[in-house]
Every structure is written in C-alpha cells, then in structure tokens.
PDB file of N, CA and C in Angstrom:
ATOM      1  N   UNK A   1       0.837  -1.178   0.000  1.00  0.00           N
ATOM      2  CA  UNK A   1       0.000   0.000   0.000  1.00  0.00           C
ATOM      3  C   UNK A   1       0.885   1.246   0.000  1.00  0.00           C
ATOM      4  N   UNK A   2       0.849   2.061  -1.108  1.00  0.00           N
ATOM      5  CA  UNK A   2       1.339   3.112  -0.907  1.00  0.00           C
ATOM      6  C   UNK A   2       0.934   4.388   0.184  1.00  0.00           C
ATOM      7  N   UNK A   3       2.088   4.877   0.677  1.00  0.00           N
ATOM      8  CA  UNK A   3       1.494   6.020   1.451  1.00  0.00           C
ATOM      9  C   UNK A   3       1.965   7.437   1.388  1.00  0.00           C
ATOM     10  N   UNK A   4       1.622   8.283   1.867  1.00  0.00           N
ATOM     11  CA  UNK A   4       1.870   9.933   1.568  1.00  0.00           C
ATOM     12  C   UNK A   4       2.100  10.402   2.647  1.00  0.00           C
ATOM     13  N   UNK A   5       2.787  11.226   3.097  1.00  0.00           N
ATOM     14  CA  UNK A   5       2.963  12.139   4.481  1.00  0.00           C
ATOM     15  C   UNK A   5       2.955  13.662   3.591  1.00  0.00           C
ATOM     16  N   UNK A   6       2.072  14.525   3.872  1.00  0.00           N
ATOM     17  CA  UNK A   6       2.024  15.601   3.551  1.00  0.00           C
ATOM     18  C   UNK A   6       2.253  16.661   4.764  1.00  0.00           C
ATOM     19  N   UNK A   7       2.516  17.498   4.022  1.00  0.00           N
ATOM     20  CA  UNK A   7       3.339  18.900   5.297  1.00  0.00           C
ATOM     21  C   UNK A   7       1.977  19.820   4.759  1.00  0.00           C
ATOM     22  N   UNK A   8       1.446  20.962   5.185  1.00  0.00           N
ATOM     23  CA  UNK A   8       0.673  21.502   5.429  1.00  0.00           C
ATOM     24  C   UNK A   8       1.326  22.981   5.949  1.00  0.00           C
ATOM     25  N   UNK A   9       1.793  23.926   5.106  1.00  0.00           N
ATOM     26  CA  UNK A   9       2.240  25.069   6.452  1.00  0.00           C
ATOM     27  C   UNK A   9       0.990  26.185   6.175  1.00  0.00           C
ATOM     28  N   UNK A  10       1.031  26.594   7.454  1.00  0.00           N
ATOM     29  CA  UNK A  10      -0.247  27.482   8.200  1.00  0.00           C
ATOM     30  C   UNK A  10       0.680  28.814   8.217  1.00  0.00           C
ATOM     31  N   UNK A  11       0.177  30.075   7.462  1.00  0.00           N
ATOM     32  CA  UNK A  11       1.019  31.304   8.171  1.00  0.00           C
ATOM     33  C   UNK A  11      -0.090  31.965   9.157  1.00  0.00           C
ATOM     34  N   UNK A  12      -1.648  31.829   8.916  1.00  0.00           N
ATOM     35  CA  UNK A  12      -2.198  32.464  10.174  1.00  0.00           C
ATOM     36  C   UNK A  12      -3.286  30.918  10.816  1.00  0.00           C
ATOM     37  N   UNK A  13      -2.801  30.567  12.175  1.00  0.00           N
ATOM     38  CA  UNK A  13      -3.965  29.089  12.027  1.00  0.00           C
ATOM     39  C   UNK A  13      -5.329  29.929  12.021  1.00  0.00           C
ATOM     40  N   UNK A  14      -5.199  30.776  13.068  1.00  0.00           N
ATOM     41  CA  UNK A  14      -6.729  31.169  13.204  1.00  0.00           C
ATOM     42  C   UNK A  14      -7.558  31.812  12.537  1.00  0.00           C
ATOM     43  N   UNK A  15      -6.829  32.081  11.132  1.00  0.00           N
ATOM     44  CA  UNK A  15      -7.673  32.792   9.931  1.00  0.00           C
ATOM     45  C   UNK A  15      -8.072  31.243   9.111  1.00  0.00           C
ATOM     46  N   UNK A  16      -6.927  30.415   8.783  1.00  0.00           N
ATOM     47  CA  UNK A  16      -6.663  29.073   8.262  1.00  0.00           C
ATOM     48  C   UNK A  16      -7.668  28.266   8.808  1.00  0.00           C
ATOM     49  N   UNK A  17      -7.961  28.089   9.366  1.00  0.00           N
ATOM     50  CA  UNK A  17      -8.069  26.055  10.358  1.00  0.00           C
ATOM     51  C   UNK A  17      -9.801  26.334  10.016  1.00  0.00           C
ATOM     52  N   UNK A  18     -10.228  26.979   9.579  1.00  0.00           N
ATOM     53  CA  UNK A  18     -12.115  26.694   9.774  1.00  0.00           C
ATOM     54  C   UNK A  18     -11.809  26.016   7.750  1.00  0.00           C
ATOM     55  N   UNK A  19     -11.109  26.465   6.890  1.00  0.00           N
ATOM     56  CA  UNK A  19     -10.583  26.052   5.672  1.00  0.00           C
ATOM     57  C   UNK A  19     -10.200  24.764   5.968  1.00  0.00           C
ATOM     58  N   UNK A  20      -9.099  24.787   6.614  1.00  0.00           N
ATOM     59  CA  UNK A  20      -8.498  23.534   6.619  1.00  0.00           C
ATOM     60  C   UNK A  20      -9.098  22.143   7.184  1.00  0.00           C
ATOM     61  N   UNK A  21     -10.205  22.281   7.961  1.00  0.00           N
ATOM     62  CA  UNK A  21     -10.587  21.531   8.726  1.00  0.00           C
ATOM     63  C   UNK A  21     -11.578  20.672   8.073  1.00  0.00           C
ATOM     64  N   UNK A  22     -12.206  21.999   7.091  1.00  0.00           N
ATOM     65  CA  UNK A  22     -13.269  21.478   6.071  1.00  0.00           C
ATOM     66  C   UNK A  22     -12.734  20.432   5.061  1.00  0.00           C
ATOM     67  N   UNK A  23     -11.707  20.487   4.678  1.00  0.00           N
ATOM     68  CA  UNK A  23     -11.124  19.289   3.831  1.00  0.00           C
ATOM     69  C   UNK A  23     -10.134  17.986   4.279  1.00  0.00           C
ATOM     70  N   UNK A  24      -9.942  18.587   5.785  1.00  0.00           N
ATOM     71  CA  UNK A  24      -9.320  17.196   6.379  1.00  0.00           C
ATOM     72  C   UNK A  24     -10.741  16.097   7.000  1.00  0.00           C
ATOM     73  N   UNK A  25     -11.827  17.238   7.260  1.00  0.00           N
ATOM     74  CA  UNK A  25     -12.576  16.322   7.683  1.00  0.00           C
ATOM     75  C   UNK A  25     -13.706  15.664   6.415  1.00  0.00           C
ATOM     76  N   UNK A  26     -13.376  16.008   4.925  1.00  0.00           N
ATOM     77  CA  UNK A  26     -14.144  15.200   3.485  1.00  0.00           C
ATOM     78  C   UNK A  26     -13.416  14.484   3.618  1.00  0.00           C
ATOM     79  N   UNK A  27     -11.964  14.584   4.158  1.00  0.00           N
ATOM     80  CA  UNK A  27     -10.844  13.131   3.512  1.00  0.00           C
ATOM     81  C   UNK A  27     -10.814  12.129   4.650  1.00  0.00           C
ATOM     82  N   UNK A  28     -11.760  12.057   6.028  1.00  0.00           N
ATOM     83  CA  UNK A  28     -10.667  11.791   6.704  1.00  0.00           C
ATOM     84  C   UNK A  28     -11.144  10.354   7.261  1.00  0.00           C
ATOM     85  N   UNK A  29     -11.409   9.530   6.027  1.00  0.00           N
ATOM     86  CA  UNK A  29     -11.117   8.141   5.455  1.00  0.00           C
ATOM     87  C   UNK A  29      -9.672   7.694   5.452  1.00  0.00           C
ATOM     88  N   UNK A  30     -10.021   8.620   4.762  1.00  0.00           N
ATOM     89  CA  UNK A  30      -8.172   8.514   3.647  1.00  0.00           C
ATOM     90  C   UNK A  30      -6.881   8.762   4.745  1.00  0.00           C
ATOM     91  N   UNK A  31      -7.120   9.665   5.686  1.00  0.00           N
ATOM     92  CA  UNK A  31      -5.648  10.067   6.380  1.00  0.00           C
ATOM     93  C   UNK A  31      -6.041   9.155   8.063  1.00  0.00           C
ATOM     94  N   UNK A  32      -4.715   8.869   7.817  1.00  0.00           N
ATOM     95  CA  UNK A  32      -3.995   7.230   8.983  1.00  0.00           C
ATOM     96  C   UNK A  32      -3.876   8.052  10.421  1.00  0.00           C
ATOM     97  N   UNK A  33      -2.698   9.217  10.160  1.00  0.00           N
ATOM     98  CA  UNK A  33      -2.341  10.044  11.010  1.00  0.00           C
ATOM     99  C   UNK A  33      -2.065  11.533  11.010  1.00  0.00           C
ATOM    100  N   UNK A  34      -2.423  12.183  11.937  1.00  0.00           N
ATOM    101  CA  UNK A  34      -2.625  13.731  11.766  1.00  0.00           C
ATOM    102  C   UNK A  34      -1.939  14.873  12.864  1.00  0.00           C
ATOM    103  N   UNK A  35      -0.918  15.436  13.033  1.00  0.00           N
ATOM    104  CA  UNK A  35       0.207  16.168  13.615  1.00  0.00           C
ATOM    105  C   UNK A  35      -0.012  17.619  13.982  1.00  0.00           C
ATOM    106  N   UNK A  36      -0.573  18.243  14.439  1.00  0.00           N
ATOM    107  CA  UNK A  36       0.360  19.416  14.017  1.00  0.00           C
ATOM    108  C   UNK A  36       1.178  20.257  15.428  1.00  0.00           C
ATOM    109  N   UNK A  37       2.107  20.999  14.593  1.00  0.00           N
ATOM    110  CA  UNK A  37       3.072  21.864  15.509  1.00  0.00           C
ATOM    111  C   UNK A  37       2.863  23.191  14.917  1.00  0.00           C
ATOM    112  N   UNK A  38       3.128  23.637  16.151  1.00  0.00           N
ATOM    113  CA  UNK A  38       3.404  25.235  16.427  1.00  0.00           C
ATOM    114  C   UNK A  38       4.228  25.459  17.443  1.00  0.00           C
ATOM    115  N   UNK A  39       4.950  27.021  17.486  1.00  0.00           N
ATOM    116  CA  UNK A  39       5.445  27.498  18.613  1.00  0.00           C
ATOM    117  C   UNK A  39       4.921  27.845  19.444  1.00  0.00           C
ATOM    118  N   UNK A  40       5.148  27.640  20.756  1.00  0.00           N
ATOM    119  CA  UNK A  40       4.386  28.119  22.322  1.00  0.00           C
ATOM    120  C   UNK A  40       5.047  28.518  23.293  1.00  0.00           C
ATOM    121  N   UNK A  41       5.125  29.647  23.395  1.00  0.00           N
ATOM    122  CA  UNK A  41       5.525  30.048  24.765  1.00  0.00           C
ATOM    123  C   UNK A  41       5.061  30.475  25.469  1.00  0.00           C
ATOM    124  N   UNK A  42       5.314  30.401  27.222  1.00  0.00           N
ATOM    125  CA  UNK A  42       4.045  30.460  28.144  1.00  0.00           C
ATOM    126  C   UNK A  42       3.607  32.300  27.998  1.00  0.00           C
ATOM    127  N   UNK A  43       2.162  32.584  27.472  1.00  0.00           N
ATOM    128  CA  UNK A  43       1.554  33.611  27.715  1.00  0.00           C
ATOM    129  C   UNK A  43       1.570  34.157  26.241  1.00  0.00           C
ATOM    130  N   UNK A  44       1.779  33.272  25.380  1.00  0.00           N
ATOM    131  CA  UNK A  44       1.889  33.119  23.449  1.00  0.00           C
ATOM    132  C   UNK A  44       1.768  31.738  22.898  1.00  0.00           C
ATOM    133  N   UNK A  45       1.011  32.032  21.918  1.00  0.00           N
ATOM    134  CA  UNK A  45       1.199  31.016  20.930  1.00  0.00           C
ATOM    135  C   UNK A  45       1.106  31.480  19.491  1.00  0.00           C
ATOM    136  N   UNK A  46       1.964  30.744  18.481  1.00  0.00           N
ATOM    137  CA  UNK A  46       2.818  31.077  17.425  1.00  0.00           C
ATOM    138  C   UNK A  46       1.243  31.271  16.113  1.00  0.00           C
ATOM    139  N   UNK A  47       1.409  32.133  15.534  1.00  0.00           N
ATOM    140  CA  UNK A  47       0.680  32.515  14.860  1.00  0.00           C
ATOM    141  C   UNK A  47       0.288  31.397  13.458  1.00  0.00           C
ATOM    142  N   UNK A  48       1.696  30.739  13.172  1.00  0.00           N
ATOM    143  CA  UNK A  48       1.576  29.503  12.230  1.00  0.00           C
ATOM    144  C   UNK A  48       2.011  28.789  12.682  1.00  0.00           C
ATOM    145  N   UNK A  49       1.856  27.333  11.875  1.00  0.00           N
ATOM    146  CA  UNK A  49       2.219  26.005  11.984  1.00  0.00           C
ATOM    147  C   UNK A  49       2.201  24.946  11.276  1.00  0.00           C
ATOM    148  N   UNK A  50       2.655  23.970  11.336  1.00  0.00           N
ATOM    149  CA  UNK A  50       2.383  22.899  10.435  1.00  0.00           C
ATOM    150  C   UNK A  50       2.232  21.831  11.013  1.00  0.00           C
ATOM    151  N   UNK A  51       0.959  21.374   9.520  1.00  0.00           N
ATOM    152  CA  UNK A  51       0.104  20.061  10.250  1.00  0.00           C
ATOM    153  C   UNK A  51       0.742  19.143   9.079  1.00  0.00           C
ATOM    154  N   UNK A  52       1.053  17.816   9.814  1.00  0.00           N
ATOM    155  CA  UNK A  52       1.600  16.608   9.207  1.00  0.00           C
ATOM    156  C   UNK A  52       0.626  15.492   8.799  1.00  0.00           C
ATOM    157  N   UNK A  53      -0.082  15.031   7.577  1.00  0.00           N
ATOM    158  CA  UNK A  53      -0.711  13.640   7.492  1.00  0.00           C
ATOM    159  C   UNK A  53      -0.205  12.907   7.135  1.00  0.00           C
ATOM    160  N   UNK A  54      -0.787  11.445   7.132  1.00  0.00           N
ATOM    161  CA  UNK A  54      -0.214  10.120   6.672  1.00  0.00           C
ATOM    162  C   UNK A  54      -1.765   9.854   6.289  1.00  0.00           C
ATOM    163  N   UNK A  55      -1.362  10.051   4.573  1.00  0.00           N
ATOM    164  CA  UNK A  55      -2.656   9.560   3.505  1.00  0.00           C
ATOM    165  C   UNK A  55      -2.288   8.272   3.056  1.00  0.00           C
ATOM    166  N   UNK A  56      -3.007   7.279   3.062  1.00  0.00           N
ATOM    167  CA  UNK A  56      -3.174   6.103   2.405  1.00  0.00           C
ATOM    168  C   UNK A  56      -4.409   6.069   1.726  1.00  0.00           C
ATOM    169  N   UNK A  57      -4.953   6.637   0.951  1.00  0.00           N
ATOM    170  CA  UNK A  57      -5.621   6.570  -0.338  1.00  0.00           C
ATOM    171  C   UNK A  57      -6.120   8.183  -0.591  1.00  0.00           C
ATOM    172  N   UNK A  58      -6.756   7.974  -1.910  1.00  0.00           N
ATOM    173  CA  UNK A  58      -6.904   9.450  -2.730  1.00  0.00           C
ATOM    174  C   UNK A  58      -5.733  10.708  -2.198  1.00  0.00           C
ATOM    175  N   UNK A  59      -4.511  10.129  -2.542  1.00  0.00           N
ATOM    176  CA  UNK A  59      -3.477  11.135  -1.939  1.00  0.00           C
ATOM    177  C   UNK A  59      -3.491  12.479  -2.829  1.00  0.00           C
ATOM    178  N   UNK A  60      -3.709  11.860  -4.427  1.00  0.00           N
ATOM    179  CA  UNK A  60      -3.268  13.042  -5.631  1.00  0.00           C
ATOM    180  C   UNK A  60      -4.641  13.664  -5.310  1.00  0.00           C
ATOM    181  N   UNK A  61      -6.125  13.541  -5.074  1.00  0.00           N
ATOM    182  CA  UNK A  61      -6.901  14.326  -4.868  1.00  0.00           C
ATOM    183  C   UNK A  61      -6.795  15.117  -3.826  1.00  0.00           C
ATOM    184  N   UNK A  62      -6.290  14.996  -2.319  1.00  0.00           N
ATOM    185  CA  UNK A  62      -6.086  15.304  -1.375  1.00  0.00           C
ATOM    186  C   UNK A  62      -5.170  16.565  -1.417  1.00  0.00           C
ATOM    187  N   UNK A  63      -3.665  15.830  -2.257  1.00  0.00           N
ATOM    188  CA  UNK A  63      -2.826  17.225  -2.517  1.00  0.00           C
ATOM    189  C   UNK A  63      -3.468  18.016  -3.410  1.00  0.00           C
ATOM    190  N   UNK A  64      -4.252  17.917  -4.189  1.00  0.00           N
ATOM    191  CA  UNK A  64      -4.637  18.843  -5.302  1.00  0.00           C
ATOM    192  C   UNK A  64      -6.094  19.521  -4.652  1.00  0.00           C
ATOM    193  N   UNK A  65      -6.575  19.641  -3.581  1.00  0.00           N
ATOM    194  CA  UNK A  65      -7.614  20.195  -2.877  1.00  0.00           C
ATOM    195  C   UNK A  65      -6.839  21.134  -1.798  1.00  0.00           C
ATOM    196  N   UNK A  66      -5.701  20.481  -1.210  1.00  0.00           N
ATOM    197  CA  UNK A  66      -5.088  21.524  -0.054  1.00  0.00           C
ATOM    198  C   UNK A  66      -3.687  22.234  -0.909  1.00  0.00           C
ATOM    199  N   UNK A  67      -3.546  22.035  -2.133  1.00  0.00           N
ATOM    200  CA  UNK A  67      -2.511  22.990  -2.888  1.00  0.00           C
ATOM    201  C   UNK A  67      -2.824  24.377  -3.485  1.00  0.00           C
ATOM    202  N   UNK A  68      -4.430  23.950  -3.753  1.00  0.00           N
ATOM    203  CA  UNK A  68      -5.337  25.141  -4.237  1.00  0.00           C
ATOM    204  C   UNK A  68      -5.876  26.419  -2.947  1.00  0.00           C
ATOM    205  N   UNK A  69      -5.017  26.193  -1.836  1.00  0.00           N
ATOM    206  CA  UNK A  69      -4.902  27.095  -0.324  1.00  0.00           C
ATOM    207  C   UNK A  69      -4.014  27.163  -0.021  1.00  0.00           C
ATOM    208  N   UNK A  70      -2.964  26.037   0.329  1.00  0.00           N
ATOM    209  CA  UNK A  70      -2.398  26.384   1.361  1.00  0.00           C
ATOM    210  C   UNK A  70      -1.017  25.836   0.603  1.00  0.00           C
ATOM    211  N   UNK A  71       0.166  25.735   1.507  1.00  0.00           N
ATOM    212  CA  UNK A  71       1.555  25.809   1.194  1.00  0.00           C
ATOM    213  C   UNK A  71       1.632  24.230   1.362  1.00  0.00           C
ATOM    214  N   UNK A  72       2.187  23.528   0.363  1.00  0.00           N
ATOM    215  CA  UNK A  72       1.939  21.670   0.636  1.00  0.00           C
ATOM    216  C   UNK A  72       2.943  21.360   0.224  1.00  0.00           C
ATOM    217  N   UNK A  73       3.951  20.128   0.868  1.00  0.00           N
ATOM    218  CA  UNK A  73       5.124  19.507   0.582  1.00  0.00           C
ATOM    219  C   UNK A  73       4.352  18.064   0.894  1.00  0.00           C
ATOM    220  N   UNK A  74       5.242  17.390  -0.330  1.00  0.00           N
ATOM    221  CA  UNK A  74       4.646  15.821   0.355  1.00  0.00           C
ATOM    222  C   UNK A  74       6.308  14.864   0.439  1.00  0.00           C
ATOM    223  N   UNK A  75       5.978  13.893   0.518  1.00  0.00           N
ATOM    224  CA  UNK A  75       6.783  12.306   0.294  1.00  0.00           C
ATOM    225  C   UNK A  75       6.214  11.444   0.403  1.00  0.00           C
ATOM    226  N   UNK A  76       6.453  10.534  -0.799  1.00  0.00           N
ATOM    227  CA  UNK A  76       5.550   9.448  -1.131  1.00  0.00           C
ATOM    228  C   UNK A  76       6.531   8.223  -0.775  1.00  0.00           C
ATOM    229  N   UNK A  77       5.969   6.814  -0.259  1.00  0.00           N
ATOM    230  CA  UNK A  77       6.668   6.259   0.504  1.00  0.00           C
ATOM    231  C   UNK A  77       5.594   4.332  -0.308  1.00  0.00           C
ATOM    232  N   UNK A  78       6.399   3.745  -0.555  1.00  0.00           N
ATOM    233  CA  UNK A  78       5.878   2.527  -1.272  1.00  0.00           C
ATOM    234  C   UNK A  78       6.030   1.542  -0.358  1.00  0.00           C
TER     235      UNK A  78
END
C-alpha cells in the first residue's frame, strides 16, 4: 500500500483552520495520522504552523484540494 505524508504550512492558524478543517474532515477516510506543531511560549502562541498527514488513499486528490490554499510539501513512501 502506498502512502503519503504531507506537510501543510499554516502562516495564520486562526484565519486558516475553519478552511483547513473542512477538507481534512471530506478526507478523513483517507488520512492514517494527523500532527500538528506550532510554537508556544508560556503567555503566546505562534501565529503559524504545520500540520503533518499520513494519507493512504486518494493522496493526488487530497494534494490537489489543499494545494489550491495552502503551502503543501509531500513524500511518497511505497
């Protein structure tokens, strides 16, 4: 089974994530595992971040729905 780990970078989450959420949660058949990081420091938290998946199916639809928003790196893994 092939699989995908896609990178996801966020420059604002809290303008981002009501977008993003809407298409992790059409796919989220398809994605195994789901990450994300940001910076935090006590009495802040970091304005962006990046969220990590592990897609095992409809990966090329998946990247081609979150490329048309947001900033996407993948690696494909056989």
């Amino acid at each position: 089974m092939a699989r995908t780990i896609i990178g996801i970078s966020l420059k604002n989450r809290t303008q981002e994530a009501a977008a993003l959420q809407e298409i992790l949660t059409r796919f989220g058949c398809s994605i195994k595992t789901r990450i994300g990081l940001h910076d935090v420091a006590e009495g802040q938290c970091a304005a962006g971040g990046i969220i990590l998946l592990e897609v095992i199916s409809k990966q090329e639809e998946i990247v081609k729905e979150l490329s048309a928003k947001f900033d996407v790196k993948t690696m494909q893994f056989n």
